[in-house]
N, C-alpha and C. Protein backbone atom coordinates (compact mmCIF):
# COMPACT_ATOMS: atom_id res chain seq x y z
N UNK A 1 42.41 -65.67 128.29
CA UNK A 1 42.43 -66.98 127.67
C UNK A 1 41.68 -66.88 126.35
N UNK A 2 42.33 -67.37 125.23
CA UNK A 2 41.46 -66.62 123.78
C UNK A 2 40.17 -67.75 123.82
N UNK A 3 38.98 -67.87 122.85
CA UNK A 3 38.17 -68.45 123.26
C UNK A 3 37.99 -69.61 122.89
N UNK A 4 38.93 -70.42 122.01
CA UNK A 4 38.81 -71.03 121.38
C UNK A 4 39.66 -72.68 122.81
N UNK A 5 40.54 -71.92 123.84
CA UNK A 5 40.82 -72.58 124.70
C UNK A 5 39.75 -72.67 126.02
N UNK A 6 38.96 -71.21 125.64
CA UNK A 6 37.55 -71.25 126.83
C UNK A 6 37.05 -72.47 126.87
N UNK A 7 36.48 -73.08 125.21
CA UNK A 7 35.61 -73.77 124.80
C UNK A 7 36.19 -75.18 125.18
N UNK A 8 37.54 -75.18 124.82
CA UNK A 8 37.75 -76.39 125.14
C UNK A 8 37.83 -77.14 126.81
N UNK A 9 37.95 -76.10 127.44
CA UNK A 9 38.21 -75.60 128.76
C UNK A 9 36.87 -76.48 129.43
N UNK A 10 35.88 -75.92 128.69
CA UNK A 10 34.45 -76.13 129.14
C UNK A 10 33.86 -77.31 128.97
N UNK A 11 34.20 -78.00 127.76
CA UNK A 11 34.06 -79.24 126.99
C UNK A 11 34.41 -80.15 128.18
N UNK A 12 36.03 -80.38 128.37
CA UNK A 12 36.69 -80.92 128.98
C UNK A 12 35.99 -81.52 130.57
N UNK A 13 35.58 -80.11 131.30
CA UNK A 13 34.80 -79.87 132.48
C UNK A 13 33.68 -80.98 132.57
N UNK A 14 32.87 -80.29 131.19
CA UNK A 14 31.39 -81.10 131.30
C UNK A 14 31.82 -82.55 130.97
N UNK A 15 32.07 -82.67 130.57
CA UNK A 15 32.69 -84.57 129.80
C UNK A 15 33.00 -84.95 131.40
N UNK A 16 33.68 -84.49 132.34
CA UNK A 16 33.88 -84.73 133.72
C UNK A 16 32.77 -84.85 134.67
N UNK A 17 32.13 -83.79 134.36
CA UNK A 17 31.03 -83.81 135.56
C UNK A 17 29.74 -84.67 134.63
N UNK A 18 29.81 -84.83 133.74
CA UNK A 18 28.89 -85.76 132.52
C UNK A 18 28.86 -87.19 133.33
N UNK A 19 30.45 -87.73 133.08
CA UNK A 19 30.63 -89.17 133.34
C UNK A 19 30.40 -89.54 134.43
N UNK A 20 30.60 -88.76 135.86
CA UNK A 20 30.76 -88.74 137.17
C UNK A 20 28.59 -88.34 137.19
N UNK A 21 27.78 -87.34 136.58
CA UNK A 21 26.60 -87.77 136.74
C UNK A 21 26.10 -87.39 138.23
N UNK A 22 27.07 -86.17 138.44
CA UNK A 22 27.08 -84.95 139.54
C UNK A 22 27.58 -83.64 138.87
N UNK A 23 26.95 -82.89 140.32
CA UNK A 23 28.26 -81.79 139.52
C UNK A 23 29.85 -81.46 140.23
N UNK A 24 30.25 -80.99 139.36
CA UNK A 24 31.51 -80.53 139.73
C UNK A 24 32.13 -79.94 140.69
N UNK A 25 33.06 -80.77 141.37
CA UNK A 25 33.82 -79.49 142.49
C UNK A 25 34.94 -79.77 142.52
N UNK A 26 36.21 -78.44 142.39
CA UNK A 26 37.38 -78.85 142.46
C UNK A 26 38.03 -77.37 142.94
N UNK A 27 38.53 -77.47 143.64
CA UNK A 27 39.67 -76.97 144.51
C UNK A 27 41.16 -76.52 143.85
N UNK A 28 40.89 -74.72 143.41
CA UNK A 28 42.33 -74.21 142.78
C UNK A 28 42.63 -72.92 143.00
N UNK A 29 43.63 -72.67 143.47
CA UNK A 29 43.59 -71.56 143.85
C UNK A 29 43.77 -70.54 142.78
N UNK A 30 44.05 -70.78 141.45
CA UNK A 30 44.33 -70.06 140.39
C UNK A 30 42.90 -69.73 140.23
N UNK A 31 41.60 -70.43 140.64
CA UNK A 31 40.67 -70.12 139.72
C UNK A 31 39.69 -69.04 140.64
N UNK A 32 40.55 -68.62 141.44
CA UNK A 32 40.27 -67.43 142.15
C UNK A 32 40.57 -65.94 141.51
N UNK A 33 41.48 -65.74 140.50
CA UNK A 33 41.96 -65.21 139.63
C UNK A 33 41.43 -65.30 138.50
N UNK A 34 40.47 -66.44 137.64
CA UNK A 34 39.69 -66.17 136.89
C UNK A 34 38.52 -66.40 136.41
N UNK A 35 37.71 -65.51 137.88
CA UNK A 35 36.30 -65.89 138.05
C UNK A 35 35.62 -65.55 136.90
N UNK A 36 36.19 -64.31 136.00
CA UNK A 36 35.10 -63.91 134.82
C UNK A 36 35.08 -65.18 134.04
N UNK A 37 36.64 -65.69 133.69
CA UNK A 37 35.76 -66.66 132.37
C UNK A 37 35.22 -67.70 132.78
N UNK A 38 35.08 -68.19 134.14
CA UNK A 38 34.81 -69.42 134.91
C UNK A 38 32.97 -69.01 134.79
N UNK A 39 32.91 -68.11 135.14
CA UNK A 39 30.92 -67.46 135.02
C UNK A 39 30.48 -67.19 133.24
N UNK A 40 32.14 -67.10 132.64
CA UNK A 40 31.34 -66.77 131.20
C UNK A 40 30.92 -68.42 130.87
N UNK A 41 31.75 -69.20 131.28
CA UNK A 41 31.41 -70.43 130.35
C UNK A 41 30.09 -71.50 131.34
N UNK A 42 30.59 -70.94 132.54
CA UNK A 42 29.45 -71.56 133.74
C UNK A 42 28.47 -70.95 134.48
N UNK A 43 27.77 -69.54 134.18
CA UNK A 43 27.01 -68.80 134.66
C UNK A 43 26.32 -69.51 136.36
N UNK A 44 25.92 -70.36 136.00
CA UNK A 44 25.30 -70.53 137.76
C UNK A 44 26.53 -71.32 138.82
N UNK A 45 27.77 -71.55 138.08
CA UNK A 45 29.09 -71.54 139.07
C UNK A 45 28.63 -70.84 140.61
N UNK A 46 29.07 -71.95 141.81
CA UNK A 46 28.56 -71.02 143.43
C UNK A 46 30.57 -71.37 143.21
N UNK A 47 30.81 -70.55 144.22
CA UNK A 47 31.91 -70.62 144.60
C UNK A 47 32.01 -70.88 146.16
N UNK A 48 32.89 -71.33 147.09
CA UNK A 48 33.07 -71.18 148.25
C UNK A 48 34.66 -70.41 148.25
N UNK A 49 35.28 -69.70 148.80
CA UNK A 49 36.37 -68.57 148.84
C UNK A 49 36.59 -69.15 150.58
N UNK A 50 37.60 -69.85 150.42
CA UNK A 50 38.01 -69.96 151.97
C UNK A 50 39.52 -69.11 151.93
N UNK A 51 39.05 -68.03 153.17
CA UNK A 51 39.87 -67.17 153.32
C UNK A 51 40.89 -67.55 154.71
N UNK A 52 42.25 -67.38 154.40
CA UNK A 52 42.87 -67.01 155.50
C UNK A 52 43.94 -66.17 156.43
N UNK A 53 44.38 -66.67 157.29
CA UNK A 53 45.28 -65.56 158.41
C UNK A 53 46.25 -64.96 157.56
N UNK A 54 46.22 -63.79 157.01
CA UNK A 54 47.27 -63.10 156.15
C UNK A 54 48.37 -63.60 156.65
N UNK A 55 49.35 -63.88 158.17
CA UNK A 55 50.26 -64.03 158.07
C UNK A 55 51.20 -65.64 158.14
N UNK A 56 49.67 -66.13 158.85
CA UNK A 56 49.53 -68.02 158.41
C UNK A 56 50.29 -67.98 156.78
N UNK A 57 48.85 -67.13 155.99
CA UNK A 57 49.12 -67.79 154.71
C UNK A 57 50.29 -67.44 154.54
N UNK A 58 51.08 -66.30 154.69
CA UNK A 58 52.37 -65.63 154.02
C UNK A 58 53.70 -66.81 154.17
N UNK A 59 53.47 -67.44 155.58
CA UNK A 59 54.26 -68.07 156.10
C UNK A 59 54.14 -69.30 155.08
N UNK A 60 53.04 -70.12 154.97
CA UNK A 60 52.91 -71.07 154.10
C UNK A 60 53.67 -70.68 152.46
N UNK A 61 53.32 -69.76 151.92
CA UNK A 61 53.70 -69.06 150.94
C UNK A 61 55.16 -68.81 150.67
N UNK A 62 55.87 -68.48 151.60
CA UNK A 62 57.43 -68.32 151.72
C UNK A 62 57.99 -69.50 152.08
N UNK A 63 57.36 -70.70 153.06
CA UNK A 63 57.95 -72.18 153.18
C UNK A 63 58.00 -73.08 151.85
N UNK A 64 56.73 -72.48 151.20
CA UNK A 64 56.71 -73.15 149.65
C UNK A 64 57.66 -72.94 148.75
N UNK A 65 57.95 -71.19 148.66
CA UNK A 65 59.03 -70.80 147.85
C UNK A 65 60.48 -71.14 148.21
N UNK A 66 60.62 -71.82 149.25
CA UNK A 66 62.03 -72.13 149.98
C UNK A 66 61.87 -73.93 149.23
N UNK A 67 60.91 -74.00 149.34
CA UNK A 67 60.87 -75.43 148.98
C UNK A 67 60.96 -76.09 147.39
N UNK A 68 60.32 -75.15 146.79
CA UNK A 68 60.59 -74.92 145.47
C UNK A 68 61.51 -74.54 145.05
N UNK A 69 62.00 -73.19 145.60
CA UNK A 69 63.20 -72.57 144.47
C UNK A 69 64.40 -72.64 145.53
N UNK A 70 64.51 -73.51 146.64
CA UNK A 70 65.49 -73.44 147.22
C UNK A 70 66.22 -71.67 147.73
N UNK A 71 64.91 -70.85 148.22
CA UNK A 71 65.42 -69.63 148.41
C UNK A 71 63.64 -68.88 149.00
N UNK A 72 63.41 -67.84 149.62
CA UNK A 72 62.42 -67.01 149.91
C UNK A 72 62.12 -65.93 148.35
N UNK A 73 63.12 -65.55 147.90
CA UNK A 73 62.81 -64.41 147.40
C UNK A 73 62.10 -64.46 145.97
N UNK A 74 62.32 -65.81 145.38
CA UNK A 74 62.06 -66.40 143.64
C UNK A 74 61.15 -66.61 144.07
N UNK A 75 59.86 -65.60 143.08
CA UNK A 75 58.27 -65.38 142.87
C UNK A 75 57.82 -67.47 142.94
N UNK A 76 56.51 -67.58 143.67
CA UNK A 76 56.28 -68.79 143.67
C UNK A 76 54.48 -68.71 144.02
N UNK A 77 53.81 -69.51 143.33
CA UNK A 77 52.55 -69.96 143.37
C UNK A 77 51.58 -68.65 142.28
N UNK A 78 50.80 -68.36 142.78
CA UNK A 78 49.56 -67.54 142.07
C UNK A 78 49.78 -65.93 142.09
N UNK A 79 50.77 -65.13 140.52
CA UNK A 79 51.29 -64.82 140.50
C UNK A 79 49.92 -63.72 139.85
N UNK A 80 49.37 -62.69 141.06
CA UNK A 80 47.92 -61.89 140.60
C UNK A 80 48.72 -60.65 139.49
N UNK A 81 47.60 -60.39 138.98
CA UNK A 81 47.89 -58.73 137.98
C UNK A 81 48.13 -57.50 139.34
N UNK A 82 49.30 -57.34 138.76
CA UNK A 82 50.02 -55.94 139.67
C UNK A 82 51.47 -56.61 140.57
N UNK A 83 51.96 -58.17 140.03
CA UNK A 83 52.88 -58.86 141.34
C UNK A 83 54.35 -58.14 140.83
N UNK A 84 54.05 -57.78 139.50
CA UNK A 84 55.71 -57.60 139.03
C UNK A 84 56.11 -56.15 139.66
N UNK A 85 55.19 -55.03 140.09
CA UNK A 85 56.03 -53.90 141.33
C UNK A 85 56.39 -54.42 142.53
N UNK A 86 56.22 -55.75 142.82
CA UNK A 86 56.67 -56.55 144.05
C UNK A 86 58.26 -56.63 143.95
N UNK A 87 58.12 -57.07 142.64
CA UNK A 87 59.57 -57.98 142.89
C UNK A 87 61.07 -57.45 142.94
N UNK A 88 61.97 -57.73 143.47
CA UNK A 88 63.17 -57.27 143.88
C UNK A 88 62.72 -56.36 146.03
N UNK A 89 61.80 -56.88 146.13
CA UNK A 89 61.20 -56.11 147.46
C UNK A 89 61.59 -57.24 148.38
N UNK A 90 61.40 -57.06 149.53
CA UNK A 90 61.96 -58.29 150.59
C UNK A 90 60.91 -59.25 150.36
N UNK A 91 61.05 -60.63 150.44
CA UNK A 91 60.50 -61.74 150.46
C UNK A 91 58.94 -61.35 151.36
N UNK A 92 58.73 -60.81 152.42
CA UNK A 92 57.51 -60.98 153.44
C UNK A 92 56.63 -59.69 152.47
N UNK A 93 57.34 -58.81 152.20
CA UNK A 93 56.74 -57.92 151.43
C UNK A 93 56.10 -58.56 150.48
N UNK A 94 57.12 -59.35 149.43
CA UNK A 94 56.18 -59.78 148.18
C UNK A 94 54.77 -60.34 148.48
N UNK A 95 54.91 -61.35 149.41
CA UNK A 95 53.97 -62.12 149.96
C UNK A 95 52.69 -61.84 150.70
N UNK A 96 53.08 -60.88 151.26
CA UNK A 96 51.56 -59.96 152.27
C UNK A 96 51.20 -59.16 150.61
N UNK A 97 51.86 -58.80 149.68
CA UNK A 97 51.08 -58.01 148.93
C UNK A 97 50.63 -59.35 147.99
N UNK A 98 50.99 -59.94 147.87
CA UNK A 98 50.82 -61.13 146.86
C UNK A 98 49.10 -61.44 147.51
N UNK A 99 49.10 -61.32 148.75
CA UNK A 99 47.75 -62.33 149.40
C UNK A 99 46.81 -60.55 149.21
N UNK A 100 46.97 -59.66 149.35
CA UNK A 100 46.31 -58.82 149.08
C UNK A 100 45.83 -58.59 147.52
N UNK A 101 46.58 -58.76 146.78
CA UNK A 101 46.22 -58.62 145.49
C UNK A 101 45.41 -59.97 144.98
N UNK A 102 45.56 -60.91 145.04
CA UNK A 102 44.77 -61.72 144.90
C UNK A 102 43.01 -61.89 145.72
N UNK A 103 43.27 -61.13 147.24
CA UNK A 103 41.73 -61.25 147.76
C UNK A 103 41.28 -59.94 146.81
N UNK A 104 42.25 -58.61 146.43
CA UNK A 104 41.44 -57.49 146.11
C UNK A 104 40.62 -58.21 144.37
N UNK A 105 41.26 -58.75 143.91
CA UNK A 105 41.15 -59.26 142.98
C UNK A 105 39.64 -59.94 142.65
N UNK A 106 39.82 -60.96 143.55
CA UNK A 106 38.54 -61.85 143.89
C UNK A 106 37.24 -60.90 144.51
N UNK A 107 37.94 -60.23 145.45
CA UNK A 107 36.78 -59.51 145.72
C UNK A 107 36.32 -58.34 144.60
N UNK A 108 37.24 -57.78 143.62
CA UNK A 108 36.87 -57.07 142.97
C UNK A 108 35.86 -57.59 141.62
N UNK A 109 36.15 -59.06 142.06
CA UNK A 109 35.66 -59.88 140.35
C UNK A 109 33.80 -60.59 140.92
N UNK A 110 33.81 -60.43 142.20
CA UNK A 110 32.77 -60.77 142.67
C UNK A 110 31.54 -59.49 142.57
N UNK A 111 32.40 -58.87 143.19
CA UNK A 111 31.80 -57.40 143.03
C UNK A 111 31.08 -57.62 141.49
N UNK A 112 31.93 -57.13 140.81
CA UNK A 112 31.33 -57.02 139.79
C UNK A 112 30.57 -57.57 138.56
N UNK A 113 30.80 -58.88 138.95
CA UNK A 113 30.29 -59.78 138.49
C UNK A 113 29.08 -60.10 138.54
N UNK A 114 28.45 -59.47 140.03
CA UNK A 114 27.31 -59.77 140.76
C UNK A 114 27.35 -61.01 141.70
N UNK A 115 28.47 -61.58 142.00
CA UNK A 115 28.40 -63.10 142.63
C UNK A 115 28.19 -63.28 143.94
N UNK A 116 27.71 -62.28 144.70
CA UNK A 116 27.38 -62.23 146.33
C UNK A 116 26.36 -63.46 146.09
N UNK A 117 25.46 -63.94 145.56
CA UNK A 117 24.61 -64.77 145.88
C UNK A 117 25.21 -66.11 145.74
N UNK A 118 26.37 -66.45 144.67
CA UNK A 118 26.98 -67.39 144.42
C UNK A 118 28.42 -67.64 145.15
N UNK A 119 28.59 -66.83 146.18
CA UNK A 119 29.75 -66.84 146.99
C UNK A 119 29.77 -67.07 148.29
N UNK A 120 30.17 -67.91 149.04
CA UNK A 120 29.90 -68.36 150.14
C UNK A 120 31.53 -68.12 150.47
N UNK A 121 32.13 -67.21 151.80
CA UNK A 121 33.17 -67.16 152.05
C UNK A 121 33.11 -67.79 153.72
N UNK A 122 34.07 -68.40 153.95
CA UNK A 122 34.60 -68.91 154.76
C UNK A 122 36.30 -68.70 155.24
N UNK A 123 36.22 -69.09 156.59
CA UNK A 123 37.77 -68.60 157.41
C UNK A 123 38.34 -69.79 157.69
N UNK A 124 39.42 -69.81 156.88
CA UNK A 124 40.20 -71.28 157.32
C UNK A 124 40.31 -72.08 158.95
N UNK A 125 40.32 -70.60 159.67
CA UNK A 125 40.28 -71.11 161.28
C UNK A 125 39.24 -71.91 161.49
N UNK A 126 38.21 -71.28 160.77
CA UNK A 126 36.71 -71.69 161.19
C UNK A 126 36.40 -72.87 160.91
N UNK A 127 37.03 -73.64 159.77
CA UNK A 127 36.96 -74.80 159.50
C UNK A 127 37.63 -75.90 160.25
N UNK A 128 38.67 -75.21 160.69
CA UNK A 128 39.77 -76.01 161.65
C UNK A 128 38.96 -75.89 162.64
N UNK A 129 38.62 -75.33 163.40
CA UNK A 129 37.86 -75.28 164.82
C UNK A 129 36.61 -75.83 164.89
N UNK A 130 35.52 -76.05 163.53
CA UNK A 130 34.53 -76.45 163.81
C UNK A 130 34.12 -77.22 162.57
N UNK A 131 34.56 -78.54 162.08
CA UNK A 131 34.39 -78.40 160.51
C UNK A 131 33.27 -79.20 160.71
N UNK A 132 32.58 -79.55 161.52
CA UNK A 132 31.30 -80.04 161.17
C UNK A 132 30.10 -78.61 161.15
N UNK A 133 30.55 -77.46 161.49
CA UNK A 133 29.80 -76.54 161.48
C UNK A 133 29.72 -76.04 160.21
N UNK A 134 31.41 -76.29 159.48
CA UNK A 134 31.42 -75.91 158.59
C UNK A 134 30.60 -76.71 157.39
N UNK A 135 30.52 -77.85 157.65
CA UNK A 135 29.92 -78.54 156.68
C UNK A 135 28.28 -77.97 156.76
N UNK A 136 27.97 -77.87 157.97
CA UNK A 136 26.49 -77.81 158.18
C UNK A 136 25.87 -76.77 156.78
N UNK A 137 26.98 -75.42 157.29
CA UNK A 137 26.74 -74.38 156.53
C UNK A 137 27.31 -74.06 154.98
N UNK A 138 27.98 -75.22 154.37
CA UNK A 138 27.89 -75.39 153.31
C UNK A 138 26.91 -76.24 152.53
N UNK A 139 26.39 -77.02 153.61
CA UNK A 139 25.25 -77.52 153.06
C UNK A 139 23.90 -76.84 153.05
N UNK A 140 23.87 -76.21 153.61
CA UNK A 140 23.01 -75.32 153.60
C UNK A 140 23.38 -74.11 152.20
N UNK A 141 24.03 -73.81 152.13
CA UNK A 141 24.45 -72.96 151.09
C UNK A 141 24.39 -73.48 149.61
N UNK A 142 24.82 -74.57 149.44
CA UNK A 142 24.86 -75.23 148.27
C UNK A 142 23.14 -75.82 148.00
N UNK A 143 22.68 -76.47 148.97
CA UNK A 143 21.30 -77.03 148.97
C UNK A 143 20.55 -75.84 148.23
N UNK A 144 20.60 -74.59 148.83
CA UNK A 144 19.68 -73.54 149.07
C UNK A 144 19.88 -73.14 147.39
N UNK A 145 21.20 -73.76 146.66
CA UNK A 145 21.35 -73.54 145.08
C UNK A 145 21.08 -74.72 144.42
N UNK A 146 20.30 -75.33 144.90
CA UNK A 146 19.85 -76.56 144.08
C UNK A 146 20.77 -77.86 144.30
N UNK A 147 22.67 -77.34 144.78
CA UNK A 147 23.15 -78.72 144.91
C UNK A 147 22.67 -79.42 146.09
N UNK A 148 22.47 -80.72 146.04
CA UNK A 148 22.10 -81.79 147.17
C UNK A 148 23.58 -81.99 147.12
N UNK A 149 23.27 -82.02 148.58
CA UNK A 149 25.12 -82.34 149.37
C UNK A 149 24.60 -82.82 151.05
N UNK A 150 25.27 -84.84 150.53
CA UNK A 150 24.87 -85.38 151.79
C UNK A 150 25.85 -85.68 152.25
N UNK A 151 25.80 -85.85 153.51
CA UNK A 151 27.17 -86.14 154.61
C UNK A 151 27.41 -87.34 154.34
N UNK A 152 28.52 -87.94 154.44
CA UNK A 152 28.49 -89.01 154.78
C UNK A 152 29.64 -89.57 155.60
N UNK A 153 29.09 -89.75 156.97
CA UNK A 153 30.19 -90.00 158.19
C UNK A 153 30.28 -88.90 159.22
N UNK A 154 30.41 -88.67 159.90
CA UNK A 154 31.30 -88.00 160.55
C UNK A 154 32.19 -87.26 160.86
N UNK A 155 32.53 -85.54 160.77
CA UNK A 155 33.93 -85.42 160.69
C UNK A 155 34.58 -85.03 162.08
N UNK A 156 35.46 -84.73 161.58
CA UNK A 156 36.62 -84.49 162.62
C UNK A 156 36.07 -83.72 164.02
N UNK A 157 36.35 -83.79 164.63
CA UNK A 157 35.93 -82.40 165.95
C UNK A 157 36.56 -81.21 165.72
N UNK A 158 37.85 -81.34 165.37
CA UNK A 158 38.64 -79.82 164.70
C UNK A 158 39.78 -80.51 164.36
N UNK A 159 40.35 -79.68 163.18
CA UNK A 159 41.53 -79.92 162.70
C UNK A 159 42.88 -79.02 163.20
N UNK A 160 43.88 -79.94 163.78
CA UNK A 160 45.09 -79.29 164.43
C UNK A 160 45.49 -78.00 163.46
N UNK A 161 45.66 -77.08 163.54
CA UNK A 161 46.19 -75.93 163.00
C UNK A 161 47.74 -75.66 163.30
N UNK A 162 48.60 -75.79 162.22
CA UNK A 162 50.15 -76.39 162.43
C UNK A 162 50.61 -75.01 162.97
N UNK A 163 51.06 -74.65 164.29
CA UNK A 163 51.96 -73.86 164.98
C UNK A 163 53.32 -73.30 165.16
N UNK A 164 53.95 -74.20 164.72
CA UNK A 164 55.49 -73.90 164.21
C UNK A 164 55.49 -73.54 162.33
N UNK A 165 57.26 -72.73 162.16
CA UNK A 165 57.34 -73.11 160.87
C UNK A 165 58.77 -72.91 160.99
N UNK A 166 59.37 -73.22 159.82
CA UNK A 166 60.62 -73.50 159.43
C UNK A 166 61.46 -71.69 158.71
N UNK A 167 60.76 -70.70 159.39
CA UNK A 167 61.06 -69.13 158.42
C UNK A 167 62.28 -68.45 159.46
N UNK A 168 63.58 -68.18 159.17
CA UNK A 168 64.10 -66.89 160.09
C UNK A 168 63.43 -66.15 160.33
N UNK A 169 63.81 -66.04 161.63
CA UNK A 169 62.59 -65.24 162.37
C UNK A 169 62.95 -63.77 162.07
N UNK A 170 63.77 -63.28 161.44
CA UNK A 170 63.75 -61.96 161.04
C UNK A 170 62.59 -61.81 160.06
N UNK A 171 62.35 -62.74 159.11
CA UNK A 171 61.11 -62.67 158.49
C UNK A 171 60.00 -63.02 158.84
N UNK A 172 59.91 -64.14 159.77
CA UNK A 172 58.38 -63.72 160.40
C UNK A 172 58.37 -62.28 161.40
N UNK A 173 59.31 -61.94 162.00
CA UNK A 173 59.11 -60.60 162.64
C UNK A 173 58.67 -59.56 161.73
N UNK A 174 59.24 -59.63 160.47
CA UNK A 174 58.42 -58.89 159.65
C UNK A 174 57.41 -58.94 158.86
N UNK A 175 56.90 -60.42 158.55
CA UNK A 175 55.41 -60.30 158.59
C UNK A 175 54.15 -60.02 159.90
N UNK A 176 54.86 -59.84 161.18
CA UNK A 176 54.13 -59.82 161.56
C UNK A 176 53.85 -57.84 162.01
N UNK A 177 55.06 -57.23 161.80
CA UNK A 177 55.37 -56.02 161.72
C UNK A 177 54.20 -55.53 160.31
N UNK A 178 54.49 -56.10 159.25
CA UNK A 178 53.11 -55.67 158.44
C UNK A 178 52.24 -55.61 158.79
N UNK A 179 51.64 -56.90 159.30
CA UNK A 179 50.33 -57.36 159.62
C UNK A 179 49.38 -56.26 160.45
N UNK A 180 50.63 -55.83 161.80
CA UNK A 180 50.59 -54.72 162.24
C UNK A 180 50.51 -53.26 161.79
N UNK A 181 51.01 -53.35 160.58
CA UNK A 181 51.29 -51.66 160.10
C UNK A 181 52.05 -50.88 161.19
N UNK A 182 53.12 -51.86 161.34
CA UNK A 182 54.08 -51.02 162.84
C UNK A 182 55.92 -50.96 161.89
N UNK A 183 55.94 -51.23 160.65
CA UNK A 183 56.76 -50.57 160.13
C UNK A 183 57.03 -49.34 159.73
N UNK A 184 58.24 -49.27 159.13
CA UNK A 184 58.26 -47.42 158.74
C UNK A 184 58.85 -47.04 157.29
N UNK A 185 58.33 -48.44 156.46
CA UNK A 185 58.38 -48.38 155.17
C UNK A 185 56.67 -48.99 154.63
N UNK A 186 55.93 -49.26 155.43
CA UNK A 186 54.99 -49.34 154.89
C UNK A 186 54.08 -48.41 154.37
């Protein structure tokens, strides 16, 4: 991003979290992909990284691209550095590598960044199964960085985790054949 859109980038942000007279939190999955300039312009940025079921997500990922491009195989959502040796590959393929390149990514940008102290990762299950636990321990995490983060209410006991999906099952058989490493093109 050249820097002259950084700046404005940043402007924009603070004028937000200015008027509002908190700080900022917002939810993107692109900005998992660009943690460097997100720390160049916001150095004490915490992140939370909620991770999930490689083949959950894949499934979500390929229902989207059916939904969008009316098809599995037309590239769809957060398109990481390295997706274009994907393409023309079977749909479950693109997608299990798509969710790999993006965690290697994140994890590679944390790494090096130094952001273990500013990274709090979490498991999507975990939130579904216990999200008041989860809150506990984001509050704790965020507190422990200076943000005050108060409850307010009650949440859920757990959130239903959706069980069906709408994929030929030749392709979930083969995400789950990845998942496995029980193919013989992997």
């Amino acid at each position: 991003m050249p820097t002259g859109a950084l700046k404005a980038f940043q402007r924009s942000l603070q004028t937000i979290a200015n008027a509002e007279d908190r700080p900022l939190v917002f939810k993107n999955l692109y900005a998992g992909l660009r943690l460097e300039p997100i720390v160049a312009m916001f150095p004490d940025a915490i992140f939370i990284h909620v991770q999930r079921d490689r083949v959950e997500n894949a499934i979500s990922i390929l229902e989207g691209r059916n939904a969008a491009n009316g098809n599995f195989n037309t590239w769809w959502s957060v398109p990481p550095p390295g997706y274009e040796a994907w393409i023309g590959q079977p749909a479950a393929d693109q997608v299990m590598a798509q969710i790999d390149l993006i965690e290697a990514q994140i994890d590679r940008d944390t790494r090096n960044l130094g952001l273990g102290d500013q990274m709090m990762k979490v498991n999507y299950r975990d939130i579904c199964a216990d999200p008041a636990a989860f809150l506990s321990r984001a509050q704790t995490f965020l507190n422990s960085r200076g943000v005050e983060l108060s409850l307010v209410g009650d949440p859920p006991m757990r959130f239903e985790r959706r069980r069906s999906n709408q994929l030929p099952k030749e392709i979930v058989d083969r995400l789950w054949a990845l998942e496995q490493g029980t193919t013989n093109d992997v």
